[in-house]
N, C-alpha and C. Protein backbone atom coordinates (compact mmCIF):
# COMPACT_ATOMS: atom_id res chain seq x y z
N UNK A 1 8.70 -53.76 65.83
CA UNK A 1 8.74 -53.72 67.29
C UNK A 1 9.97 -52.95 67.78
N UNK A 2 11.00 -53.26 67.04
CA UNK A 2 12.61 -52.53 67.56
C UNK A 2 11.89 -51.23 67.22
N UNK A 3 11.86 -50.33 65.70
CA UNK A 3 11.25 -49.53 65.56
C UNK A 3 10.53 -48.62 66.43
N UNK A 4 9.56 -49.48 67.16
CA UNK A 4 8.76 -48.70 68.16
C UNK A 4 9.19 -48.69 69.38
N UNK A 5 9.80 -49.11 69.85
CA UNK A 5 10.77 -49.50 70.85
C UNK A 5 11.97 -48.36 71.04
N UNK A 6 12.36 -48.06 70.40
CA UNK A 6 13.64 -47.36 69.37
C UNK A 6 12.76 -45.45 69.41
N UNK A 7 12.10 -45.58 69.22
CA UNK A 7 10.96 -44.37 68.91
C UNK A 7 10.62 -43.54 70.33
N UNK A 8 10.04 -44.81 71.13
CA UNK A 8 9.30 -44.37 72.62
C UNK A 8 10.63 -43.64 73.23
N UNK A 9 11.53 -44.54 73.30
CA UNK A 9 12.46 -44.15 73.69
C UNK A 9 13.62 -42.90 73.45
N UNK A 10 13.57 -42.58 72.16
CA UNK A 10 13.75 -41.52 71.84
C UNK A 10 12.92 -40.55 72.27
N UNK A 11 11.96 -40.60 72.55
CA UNK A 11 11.08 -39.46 72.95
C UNK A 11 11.50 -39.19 73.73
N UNK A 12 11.63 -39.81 75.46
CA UNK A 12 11.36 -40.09 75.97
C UNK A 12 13.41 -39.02 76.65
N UNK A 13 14.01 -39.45 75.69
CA UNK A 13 15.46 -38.97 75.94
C UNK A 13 15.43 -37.73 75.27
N UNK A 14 14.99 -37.13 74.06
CA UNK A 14 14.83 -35.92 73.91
C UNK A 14 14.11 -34.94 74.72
N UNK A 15 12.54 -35.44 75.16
CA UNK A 15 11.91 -34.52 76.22
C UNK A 15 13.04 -34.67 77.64
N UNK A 16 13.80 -35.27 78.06
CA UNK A 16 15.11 -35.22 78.66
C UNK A 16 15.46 -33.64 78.64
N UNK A 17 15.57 -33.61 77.83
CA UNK A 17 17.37 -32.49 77.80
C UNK A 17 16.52 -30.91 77.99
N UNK A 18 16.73 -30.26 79.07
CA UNK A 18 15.65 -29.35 79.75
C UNK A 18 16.18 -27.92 78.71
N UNK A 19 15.39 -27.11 78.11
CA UNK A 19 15.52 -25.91 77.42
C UNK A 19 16.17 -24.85 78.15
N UNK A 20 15.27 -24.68 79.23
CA UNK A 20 15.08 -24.01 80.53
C UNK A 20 17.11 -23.74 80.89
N UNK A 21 17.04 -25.29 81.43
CA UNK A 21 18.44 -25.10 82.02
C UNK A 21 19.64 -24.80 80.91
N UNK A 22 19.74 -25.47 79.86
CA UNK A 22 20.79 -24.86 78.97
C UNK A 22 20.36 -23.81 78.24
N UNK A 23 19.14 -22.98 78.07
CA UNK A 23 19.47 -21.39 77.83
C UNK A 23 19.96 -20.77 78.97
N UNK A 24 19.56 -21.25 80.08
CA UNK A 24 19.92 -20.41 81.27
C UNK A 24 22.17 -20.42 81.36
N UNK A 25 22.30 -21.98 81.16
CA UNK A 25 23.89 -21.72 81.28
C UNK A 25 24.21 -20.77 79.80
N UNK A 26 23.62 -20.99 78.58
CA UNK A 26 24.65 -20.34 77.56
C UNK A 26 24.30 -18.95 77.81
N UNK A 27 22.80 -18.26 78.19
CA UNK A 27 22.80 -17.19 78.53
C UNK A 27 23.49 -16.79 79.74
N UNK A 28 23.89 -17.13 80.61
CA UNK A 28 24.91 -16.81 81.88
C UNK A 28 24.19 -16.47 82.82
N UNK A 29 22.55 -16.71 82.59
CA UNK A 29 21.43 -16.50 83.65
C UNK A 29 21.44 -17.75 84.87
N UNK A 30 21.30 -17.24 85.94
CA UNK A 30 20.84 -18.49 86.83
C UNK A 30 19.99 -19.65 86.92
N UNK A 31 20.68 -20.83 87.36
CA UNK A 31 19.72 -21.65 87.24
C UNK A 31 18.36 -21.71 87.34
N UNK A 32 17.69 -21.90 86.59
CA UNK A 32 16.06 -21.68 86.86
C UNK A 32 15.59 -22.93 88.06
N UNK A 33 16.21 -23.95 88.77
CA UNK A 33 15.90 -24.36 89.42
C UNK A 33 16.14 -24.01 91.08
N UNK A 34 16.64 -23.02 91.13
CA UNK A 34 17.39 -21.97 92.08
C UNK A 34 16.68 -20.35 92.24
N UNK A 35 16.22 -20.30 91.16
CA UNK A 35 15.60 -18.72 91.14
C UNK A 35 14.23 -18.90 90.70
N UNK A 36 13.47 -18.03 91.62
CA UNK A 36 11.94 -18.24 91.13
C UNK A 36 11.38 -18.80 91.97
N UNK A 37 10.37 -19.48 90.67
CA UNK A 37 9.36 -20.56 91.47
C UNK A 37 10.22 -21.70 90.95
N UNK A 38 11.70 -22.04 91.05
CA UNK A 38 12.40 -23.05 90.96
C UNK A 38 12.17 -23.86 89.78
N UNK A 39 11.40 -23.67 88.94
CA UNK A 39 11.13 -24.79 87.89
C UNK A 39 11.54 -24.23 86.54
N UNK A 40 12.17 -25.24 85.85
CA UNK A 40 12.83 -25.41 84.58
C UNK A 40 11.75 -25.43 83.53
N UNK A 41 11.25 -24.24 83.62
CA UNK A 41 9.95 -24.02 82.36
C UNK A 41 10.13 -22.38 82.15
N UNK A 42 9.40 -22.05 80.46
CA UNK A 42 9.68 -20.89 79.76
C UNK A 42 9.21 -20.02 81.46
N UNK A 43 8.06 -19.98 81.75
CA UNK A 43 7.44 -18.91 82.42
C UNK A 43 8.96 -18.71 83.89
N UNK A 44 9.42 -19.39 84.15
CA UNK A 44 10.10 -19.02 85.30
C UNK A 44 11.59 -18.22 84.87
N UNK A 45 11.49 -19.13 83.69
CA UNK A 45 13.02 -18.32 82.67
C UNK A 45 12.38 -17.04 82.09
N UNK A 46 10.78 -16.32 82.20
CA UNK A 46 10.80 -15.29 81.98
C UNK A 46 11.07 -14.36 82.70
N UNK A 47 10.97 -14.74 83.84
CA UNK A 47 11.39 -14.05 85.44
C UNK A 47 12.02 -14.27 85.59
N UNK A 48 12.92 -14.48 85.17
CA UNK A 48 14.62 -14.48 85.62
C UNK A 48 15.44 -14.23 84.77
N UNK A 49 15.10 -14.23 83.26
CA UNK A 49 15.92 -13.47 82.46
C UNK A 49 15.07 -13.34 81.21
N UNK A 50 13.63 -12.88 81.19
CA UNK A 50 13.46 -11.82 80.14
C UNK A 50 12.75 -12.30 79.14
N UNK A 51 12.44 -11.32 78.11
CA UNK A 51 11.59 -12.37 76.96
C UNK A 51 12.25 -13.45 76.06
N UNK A 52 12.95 -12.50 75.74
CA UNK A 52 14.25 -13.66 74.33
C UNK A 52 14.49 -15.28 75.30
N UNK A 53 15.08 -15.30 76.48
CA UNK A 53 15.40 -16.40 76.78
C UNK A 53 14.12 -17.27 77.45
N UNK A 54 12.88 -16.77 77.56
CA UNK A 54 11.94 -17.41 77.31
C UNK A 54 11.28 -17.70 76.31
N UNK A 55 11.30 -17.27 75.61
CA UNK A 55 10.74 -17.70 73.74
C UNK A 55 12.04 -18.12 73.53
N UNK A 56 13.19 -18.57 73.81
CA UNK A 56 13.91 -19.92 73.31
C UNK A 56 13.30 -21.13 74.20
N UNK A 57 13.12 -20.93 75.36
CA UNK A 57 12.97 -22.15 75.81
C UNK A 57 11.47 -22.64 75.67
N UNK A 58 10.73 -21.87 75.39
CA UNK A 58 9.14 -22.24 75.10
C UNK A 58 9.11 -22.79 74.13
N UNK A 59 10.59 -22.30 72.56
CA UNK A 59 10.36 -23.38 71.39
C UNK A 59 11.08 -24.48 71.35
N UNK A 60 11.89 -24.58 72.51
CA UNK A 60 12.71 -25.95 72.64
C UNK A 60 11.62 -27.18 73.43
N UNK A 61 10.72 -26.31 74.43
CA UNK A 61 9.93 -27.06 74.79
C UNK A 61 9.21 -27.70 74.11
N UNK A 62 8.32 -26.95 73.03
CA UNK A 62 7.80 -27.30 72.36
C UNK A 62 8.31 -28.31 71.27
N UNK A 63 9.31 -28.01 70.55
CA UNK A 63 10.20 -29.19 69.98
C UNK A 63 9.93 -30.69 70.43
N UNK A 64 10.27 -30.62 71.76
CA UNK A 64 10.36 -31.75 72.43
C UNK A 64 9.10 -32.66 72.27
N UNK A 65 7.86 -31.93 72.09
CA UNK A 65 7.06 -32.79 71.86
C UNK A 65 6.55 -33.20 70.33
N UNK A 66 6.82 -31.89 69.53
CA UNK A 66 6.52 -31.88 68.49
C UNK A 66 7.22 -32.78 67.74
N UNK A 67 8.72 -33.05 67.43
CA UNK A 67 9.23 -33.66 66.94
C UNK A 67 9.37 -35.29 67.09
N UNK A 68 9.05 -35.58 68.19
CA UNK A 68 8.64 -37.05 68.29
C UNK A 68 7.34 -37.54 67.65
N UNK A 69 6.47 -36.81 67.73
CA UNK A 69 5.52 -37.41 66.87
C UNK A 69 5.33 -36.72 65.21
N UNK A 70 6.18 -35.79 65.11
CA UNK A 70 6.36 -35.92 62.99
C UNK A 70 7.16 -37.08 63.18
N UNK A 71 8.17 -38.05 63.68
CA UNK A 71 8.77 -38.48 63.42
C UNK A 71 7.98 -40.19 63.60
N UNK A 72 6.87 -40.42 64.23
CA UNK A 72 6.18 -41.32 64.72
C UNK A 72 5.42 -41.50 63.13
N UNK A 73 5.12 -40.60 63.11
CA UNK A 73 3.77 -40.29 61.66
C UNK A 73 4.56 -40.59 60.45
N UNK A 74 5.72 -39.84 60.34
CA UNK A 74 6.74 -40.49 59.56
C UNK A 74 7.15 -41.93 59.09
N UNK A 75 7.18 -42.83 60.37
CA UNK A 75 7.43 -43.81 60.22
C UNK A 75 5.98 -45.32 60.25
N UNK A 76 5.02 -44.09 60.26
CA UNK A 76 3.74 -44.62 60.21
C UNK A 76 3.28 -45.93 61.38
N UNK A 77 3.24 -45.26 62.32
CA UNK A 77 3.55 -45.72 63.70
C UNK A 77 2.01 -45.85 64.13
N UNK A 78 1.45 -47.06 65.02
CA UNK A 78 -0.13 -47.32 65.26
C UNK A 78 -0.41 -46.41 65.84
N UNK A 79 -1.61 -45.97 66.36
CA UNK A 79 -2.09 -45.05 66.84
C UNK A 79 -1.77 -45.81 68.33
N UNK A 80 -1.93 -46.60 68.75
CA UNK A 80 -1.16 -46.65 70.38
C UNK A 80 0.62 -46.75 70.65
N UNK A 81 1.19 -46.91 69.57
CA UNK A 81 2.75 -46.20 69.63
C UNK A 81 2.65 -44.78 69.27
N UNK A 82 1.95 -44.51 68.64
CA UNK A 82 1.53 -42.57 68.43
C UNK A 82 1.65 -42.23 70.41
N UNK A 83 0.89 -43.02 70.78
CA UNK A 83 0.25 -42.72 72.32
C UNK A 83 1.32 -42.66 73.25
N UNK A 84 1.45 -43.57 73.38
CA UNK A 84 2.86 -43.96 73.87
C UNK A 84 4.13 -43.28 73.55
N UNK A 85 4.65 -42.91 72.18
CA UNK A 85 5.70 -41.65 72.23
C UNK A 85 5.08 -40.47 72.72
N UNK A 86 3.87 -40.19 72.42
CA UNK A 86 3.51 -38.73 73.12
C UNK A 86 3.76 -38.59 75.15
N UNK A 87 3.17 -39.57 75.43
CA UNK A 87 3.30 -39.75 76.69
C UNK A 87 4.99 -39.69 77.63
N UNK A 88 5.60 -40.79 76.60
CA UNK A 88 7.10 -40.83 76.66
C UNK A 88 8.03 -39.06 76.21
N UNK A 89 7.42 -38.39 75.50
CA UNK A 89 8.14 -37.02 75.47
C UNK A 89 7.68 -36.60 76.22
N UNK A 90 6.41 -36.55 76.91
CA UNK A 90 6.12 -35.45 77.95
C UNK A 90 6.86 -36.06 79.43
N UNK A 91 6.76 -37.15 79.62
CA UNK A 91 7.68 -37.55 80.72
C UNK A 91 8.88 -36.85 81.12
N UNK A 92 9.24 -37.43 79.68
CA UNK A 92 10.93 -36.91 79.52
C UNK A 92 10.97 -35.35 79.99
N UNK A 93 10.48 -34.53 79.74
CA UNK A 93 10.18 -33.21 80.33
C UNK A 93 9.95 -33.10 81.89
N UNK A 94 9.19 -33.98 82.40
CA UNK A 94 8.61 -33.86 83.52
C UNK A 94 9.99 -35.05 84.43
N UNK A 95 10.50 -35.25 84.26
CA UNK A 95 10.93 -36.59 84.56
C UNK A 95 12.68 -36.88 83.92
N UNK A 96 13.38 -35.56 83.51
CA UNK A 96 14.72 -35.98 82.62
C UNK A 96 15.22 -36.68 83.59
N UNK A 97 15.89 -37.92 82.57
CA UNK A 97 17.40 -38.73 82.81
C UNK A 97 18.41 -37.45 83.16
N UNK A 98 18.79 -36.72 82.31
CA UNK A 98 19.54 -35.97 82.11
C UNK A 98 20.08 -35.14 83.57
N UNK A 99 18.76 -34.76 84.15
CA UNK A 99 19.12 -33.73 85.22
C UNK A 99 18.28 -34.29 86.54
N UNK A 100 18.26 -35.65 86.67
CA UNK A 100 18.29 -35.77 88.36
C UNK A 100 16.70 -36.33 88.15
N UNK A 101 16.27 -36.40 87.14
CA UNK A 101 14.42 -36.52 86.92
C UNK A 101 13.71 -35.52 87.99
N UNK A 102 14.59 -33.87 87.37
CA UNK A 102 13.64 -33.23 88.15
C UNK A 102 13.22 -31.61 86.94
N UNK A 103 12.56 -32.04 86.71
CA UNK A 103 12.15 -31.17 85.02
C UNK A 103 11.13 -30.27 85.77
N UNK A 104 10.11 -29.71 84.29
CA UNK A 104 9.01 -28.62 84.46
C UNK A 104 7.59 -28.95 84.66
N UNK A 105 6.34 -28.43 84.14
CA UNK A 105 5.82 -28.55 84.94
C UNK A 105 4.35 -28.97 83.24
N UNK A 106 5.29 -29.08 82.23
CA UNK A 106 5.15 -29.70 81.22
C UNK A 106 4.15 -29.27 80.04
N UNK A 107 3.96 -27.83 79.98
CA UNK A 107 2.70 -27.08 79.26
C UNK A 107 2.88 -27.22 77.94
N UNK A 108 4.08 -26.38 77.97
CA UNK A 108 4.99 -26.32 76.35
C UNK A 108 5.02 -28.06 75.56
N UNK A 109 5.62 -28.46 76.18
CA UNK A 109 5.80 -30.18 75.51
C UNK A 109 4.48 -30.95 75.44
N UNK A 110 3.99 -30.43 76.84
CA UNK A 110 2.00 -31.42 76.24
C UNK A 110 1.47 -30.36 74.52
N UNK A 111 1.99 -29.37 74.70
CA UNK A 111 0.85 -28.56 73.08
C UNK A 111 1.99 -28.93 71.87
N UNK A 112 3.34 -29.22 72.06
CA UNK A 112 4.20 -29.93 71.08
C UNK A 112 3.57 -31.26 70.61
N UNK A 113 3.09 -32.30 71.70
CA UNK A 113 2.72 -33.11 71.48
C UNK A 113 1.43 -33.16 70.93
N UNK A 114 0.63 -32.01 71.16
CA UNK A 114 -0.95 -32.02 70.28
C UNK A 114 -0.71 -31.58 69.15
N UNK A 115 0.07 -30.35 69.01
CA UNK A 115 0.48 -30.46 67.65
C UNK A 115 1.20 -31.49 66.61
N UNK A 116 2.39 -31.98 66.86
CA UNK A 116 2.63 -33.15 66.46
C UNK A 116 1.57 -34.13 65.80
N UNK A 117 0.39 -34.44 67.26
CA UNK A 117 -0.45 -35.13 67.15
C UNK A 117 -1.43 -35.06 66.05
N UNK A 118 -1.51 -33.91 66.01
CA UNK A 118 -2.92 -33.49 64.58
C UNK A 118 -2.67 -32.15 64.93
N UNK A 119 -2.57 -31.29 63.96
CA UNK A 119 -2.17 -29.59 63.58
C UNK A 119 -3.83 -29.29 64.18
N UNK A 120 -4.83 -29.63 63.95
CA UNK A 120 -5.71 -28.76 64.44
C UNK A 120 -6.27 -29.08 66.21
N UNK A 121 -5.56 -30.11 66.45
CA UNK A 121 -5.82 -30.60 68.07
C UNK A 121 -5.04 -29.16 68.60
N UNK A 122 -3.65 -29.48 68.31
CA UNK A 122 -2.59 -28.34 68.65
C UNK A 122 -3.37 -26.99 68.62
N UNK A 123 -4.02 -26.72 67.20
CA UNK A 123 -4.41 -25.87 67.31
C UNK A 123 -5.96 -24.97 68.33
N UNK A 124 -6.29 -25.90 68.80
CA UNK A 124 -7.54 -26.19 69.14
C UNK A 124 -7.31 -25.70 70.89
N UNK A 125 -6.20 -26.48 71.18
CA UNK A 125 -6.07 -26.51 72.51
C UNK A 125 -5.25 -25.20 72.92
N UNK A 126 -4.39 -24.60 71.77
CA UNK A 126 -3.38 -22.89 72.29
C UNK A 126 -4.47 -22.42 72.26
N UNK A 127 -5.51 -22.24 71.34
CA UNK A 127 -6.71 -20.83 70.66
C UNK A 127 -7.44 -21.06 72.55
N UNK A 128 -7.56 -22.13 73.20
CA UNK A 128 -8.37 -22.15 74.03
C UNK A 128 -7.36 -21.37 75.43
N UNK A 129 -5.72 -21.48 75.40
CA UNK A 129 -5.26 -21.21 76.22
C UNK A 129 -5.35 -19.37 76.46
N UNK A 130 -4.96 -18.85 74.67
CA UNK A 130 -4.99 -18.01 73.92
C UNK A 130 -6.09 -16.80 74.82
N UNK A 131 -7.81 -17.77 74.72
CA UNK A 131 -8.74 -16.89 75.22
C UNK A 131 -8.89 -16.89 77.07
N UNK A 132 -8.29 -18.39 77.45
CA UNK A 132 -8.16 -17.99 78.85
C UNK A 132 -7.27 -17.02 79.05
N UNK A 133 -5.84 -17.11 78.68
CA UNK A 133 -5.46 -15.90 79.42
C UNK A 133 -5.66 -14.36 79.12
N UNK A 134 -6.24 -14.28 77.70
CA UNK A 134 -7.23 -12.93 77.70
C UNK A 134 -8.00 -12.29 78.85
N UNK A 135 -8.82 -13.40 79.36
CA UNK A 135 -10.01 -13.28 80.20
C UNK A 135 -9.29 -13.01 81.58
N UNK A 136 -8.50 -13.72 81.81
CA UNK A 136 -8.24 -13.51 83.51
C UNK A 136 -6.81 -13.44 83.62
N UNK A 137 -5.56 -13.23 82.63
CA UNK A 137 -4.84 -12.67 82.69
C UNK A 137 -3.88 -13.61 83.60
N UNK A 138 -3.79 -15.05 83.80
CA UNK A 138 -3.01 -15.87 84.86
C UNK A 138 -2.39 -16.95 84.01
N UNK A 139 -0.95 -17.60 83.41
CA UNK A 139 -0.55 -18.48 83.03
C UNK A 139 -1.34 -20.13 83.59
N UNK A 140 -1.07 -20.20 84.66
CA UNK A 140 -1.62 -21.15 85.46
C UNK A 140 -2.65 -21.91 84.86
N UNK A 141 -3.42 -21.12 85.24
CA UNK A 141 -4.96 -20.90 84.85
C UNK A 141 -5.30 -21.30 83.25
N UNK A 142 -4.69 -20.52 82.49
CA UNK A 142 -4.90 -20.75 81.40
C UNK A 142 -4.42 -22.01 80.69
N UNK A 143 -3.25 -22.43 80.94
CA UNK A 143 -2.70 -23.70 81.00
C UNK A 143 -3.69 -25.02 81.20
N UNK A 144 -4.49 -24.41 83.03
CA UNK A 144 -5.23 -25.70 83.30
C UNK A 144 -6.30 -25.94 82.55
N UNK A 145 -6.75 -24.80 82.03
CA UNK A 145 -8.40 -24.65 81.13
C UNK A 145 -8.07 -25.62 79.90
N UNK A 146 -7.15 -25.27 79.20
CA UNK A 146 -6.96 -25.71 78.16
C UNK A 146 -6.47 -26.79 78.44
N UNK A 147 -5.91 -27.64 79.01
CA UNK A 147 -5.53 -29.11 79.19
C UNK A 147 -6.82 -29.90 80.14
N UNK A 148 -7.31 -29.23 80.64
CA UNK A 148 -8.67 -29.68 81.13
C UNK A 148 -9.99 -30.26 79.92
N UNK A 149 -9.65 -29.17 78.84
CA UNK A 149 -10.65 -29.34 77.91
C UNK A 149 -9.86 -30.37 76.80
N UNK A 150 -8.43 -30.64 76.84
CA UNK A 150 -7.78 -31.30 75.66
C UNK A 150 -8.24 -32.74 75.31
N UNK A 151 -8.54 -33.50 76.48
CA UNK A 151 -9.24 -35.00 75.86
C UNK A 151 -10.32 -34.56 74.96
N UNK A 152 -11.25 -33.54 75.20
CA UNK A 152 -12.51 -33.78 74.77
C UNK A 152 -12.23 -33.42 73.45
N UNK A 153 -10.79 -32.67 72.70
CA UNK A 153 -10.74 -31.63 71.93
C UNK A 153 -10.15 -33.15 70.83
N UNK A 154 -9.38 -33.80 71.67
CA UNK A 154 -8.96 -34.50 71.35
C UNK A 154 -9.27 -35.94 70.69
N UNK A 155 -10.81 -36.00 71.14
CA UNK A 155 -12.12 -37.43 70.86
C UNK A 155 -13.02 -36.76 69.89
N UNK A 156 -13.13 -34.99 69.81
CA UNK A 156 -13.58 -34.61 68.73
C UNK A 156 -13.04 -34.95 67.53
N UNK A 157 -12.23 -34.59 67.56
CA UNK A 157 -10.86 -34.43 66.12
C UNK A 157 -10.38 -35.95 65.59
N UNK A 158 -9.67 -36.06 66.50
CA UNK A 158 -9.63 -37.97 66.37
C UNK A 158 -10.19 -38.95 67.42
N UNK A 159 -11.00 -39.13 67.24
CA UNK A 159 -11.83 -40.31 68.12
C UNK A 159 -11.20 -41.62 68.59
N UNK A 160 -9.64 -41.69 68.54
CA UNK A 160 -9.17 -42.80 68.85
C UNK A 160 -9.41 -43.09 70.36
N UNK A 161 -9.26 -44.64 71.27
CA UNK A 161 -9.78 -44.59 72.45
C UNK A 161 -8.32 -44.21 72.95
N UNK A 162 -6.99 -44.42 72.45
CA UNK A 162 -5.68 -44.97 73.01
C UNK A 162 -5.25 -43.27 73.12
N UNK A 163 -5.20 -42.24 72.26
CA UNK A 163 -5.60 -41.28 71.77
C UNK A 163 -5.86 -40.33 73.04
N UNK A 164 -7.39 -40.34 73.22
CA UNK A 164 -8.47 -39.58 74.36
C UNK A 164 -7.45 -40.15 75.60
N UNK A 165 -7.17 -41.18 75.56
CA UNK A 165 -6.44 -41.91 76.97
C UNK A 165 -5.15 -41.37 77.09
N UNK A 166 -4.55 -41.49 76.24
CA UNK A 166 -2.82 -40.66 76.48
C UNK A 166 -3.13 -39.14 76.75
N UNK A 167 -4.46 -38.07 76.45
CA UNK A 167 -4.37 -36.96 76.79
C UNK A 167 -4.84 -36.72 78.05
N UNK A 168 -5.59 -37.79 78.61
CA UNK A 168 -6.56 -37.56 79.82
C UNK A 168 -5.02 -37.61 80.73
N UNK A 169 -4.10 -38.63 80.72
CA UNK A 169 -3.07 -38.99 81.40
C UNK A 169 -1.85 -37.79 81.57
N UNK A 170 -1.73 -37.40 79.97
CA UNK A 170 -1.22 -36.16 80.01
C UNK A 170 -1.72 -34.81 81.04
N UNK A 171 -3.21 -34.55 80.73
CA UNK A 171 -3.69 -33.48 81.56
C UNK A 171 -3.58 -34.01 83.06
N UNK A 172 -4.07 -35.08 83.61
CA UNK A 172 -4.19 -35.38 84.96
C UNK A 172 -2.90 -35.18 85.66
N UNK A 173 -1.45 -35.46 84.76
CA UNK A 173 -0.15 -35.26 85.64
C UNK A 173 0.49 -34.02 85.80
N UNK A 174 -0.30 -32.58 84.49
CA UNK A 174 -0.24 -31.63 84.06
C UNK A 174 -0.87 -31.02 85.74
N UNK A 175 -2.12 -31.44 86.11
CA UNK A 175 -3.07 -31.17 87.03
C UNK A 175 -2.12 -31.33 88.29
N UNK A 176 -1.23 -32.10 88.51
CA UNK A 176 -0.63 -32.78 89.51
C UNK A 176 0.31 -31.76 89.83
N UNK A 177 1.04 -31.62 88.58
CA UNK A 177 2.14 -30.83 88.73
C UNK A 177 1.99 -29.43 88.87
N UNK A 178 0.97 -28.92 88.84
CA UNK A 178 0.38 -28.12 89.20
C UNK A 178 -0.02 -27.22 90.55
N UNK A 179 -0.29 -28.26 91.22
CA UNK A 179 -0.99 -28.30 92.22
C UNK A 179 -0.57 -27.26 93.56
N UNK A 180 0.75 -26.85 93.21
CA UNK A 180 1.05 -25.29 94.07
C UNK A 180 0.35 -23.97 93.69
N UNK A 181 0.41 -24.00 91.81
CA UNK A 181 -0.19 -23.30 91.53
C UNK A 181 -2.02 -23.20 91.65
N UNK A 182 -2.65 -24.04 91.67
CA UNK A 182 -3.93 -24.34 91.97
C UNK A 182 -3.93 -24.18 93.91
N UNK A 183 -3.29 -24.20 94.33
CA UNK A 183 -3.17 -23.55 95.80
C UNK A 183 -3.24 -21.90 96.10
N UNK A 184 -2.26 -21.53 95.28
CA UNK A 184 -2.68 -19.89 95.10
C UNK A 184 -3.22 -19.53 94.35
N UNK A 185 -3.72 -20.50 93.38
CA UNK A 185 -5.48 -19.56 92.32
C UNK A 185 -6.55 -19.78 93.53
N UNK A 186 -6.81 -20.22 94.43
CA UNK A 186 -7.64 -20.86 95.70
C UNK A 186 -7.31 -20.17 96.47
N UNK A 187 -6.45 -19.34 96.81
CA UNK A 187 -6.03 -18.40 98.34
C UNK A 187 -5.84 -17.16 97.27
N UNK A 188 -6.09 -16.61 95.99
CA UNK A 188 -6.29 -15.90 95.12
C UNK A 188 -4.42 -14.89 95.02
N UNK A 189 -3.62 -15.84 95.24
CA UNK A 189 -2.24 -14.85 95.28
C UNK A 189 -1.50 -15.59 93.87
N UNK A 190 -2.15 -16.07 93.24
CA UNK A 190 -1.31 -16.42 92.14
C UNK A 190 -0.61 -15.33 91.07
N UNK A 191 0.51 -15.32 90.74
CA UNK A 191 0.94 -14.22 89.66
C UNK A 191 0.35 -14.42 88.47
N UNK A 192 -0.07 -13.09 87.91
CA UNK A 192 -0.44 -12.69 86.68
C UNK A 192 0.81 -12.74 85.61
N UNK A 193 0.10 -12.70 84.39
CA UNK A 193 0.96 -12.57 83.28
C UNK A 193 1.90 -11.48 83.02
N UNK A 194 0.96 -10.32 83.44
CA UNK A 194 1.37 -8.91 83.36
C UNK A 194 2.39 -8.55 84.65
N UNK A 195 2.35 -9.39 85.26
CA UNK A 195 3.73 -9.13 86.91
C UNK A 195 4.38 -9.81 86.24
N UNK A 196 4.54 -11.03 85.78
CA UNK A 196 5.47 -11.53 85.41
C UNK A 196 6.61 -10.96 84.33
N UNK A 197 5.78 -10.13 83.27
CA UNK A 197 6.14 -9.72 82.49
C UNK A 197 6.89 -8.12 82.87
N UNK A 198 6.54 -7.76 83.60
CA UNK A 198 6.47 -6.32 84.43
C UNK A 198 7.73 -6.07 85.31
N UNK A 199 7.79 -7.50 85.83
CA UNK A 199 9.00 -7.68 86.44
C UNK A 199 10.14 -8.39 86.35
N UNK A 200 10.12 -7.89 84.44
CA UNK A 200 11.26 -7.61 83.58
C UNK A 200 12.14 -6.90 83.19
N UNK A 201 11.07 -5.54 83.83
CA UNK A 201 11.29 -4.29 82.97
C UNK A 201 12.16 -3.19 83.97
């Protein structure tokens, strides 16, 4: 019980500590909660300072989820403390102690956590993000497709009920947090991948 107790909670303080904002201070880039679309996630740190300091913070994100649950599996943890640290790292992202509980918008740390969860869930749910943003070329978008489809990907692979339930919870707050961006995929002004990237250069 300490164990699991001890675990959640660790998650829960690691998805804490935002990628976003400490590449932005050691790189000498501006706060990502200040520039942009204000949020402490890879995509806004790509618009504001570039590829490198977004592929650090996309694998710190990812960390955050990933590493709580090798470390769950490790310690051979039930499948509803599995649930429960996954839920507890993505919080921590969405939600840090650390910085005011005002984090990102939680993409990177929900596919840490599917990976973590089972290598082919993880894998199951990027390949799907992978072909949305092929098709229509919008982060957003592709994000929502693929966390839209993750319970089901997720009751395929492992059929647990606690499982399907921690991802539905995951996607629905994913959906939430969202919800500016699902305002301009609907009034059709949302930024593309390729502006984003474009207006790097």
């Amino acid at each position: 019980m300490v164990t699991d107790s001890l675990l959640i909670l660790g998650a829960y303080l690691l998805g804490s500590i935002s990628s976003a904002i400490i590449v932005c201070r050691v790189m000498g880039l501006p706060d990502p909660r200040s520039q942009g679309s204000n949020n402490p996630g890879a995509t806004n740190v790509l618009r504001i300072g570039g590829k490198k300091a977004a592929a650090i913070t996309l694998l710190g994100d990812s960390l955050k989820g990933l590493l709580p649950m090798l470390a769950a599996h490790l310690l051979e943890a039930s499948v509803p403390i599995l649930a429960l640290t996954g839920i507890a790292a993505f919080s921590g992202h969405l939600y840090p102690v650390f910085f005011g509980f005002k984090g990102g918008k939680g993409v990177a740390t929900a596919l840490g956590v599917q990976f973590g969860l089972h290598w082919g869930i993880g894998l199951a749910v990027a390949l799907v993000w992978l072909l949305v943003a092929k098709l229509v070329n919008i982060s957003s978008l592709s994000a929502l497709g693929s966390m839209a489809l993750a319970p089901l990907i997720v009751w395929v692979i492992w059929p647990e009920t606690e499982l399907v339930v921690m991802q539905v919870v995951i996607s629905l707050i994913l959906f939430w947090r969202h919800r500016s961006n699902i305002q301009n995929l609907l009034q059709g002004s949302e930024e593309s991948i390729s502006n984003q990237d474009n207006s790097e250069k």
